[in-house]
C-alpha atoms as a PDB file:
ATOM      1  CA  UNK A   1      22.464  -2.265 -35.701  1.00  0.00           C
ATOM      2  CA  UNK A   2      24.505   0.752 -34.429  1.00  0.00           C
ATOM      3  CA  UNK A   3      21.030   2.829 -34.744  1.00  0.00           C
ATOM      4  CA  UNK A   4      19.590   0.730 -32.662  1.00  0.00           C
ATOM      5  CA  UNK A   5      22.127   0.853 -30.038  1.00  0.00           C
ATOM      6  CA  UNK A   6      22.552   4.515 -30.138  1.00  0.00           C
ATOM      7  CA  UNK A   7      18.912   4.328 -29.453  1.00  0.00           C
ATOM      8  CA  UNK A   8      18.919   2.325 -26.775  1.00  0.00           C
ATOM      9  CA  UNK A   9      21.618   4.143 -24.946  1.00  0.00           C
ATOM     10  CA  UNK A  10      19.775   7.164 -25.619  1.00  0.00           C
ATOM     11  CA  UNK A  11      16.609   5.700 -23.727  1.00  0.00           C
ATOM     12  CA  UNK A  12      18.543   3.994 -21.204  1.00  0.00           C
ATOM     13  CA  UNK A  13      20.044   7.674 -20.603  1.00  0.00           C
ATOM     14  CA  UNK A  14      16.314   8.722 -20.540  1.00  0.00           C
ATOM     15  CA  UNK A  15      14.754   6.520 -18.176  1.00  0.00           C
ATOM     16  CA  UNK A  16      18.085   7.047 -15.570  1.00  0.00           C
ATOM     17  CA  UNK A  17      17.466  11.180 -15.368  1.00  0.00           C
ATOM     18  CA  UNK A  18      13.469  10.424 -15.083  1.00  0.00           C
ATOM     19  CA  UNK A  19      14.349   8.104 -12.013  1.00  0.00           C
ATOM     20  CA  UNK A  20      17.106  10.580 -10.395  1.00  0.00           C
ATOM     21  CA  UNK A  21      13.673  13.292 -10.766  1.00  0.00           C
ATOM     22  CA  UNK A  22      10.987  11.370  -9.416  1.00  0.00           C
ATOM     23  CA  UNK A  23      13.970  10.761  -6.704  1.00  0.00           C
ATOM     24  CA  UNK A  24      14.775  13.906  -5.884  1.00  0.00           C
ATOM     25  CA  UNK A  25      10.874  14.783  -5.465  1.00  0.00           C
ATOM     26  CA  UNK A  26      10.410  11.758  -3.392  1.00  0.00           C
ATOM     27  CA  UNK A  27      12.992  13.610  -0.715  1.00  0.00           C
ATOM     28  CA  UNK A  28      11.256  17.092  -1.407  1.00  0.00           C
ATOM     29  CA  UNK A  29       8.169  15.512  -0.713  1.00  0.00           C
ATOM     30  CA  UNK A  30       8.867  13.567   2.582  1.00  0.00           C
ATOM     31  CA  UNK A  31      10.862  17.002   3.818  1.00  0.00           C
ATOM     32  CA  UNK A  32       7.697  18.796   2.555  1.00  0.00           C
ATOM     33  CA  UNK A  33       5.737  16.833   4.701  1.00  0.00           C
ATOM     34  CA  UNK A  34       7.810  16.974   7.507  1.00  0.00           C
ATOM     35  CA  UNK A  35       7.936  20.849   7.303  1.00  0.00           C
ATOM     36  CA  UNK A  36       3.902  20.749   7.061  1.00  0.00           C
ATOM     37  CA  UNK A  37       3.536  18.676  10.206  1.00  0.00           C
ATOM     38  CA  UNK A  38       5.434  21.331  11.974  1.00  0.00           C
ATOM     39  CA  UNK A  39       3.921  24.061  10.909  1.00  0.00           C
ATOM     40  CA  UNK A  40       0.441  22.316  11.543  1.00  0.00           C
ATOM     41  CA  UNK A  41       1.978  21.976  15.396  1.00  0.00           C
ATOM     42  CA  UNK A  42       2.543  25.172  15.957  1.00  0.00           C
ATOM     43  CA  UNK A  43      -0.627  26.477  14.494  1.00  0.00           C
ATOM     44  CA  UNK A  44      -2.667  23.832  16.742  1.00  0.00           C
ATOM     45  CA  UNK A  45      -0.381  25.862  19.555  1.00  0.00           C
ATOM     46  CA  UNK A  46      -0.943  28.756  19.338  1.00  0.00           C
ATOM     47  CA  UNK A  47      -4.728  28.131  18.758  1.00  0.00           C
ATOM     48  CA  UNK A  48      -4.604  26.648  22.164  1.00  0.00           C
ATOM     49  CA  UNK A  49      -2.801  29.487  24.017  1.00  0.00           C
ATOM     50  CA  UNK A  50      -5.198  31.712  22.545  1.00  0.00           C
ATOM     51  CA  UNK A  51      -8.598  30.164  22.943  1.00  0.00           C
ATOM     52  CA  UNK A  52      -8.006  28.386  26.547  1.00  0.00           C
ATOM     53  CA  UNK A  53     -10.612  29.293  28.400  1.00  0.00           C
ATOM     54  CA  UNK A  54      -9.140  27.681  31.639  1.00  0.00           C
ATOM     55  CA  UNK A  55      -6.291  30.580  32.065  1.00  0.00           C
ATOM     56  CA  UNK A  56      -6.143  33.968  32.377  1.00  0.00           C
ATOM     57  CA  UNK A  57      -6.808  35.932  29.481  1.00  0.00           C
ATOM     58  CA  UNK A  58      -3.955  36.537  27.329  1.00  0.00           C
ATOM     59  CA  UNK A  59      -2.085  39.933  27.722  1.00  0.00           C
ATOM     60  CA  UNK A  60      -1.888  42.448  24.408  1.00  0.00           C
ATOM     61  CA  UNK A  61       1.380  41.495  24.118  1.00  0.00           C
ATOM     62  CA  UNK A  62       1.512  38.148  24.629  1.00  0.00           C
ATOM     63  CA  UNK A  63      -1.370  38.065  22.098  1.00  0.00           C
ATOM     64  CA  UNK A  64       0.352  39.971  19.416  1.00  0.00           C
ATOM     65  CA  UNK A  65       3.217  37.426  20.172  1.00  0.00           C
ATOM     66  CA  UNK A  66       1.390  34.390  19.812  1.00  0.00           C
ATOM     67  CA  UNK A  67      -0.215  35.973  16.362  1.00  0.00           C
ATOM     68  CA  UNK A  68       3.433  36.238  14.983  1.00  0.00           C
ATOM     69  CA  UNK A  69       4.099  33.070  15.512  1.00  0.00           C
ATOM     70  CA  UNK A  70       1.280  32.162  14.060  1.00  0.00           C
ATOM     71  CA  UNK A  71       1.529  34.029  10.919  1.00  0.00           C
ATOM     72  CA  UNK A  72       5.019  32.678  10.154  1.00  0.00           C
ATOM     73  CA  UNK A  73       3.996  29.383  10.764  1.00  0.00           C
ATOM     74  CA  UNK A  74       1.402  29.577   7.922  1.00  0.00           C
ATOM     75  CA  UNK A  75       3.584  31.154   5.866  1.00  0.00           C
ATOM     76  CA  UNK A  76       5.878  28.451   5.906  1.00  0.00           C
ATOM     77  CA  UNK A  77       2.899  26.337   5.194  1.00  0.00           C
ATOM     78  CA  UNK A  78       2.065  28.149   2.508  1.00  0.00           C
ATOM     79  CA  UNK A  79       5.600  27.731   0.669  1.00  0.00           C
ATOM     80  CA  UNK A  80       5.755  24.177   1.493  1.00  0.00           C
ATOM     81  CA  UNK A  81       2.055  23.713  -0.576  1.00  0.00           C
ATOM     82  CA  UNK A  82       3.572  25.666  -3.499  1.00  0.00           C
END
């Protein structure tokens, strides 16, 4: 009988760290998706400062600044996907 409940307790201790996990991914994965939204934004951006047609072209500058911001934003995109 005390095998039993030993066992028991064991699972029971089991099941609660498996819930607290798939908890804490839940989070990571709503502020994952959160994160991804925003760097999606910015991307969609910076694709439309770029490629407007309707305004003046883009100085070098302004280009290379857009491009940075840009490039970070898929880099954060990337290490949210990881």
């Amino acid at each position: 009988m005390e095998d039993r409940l030993d066992a028991l307790l064991k699972q029971a201790d089991e099941l609660r760290a498996g819930i607290k996990q798939m908890q804490d991914e839940s989070k990571m994965m709503g502020y994952n998706a959160v994160g991804i939204r925003q760097s999606a934004d910015t991307i969609a951006k910076c694709l439309k400062k770029v490629g407007n047609n309707k305004i003046a072209a883009l100085a070098n500058r302004d280009k290379r600044k857009v491009y940075d911001e840009m490039e970070k934003a898929v880099e954060e995109l990337m290490e949210f996907i990881k």
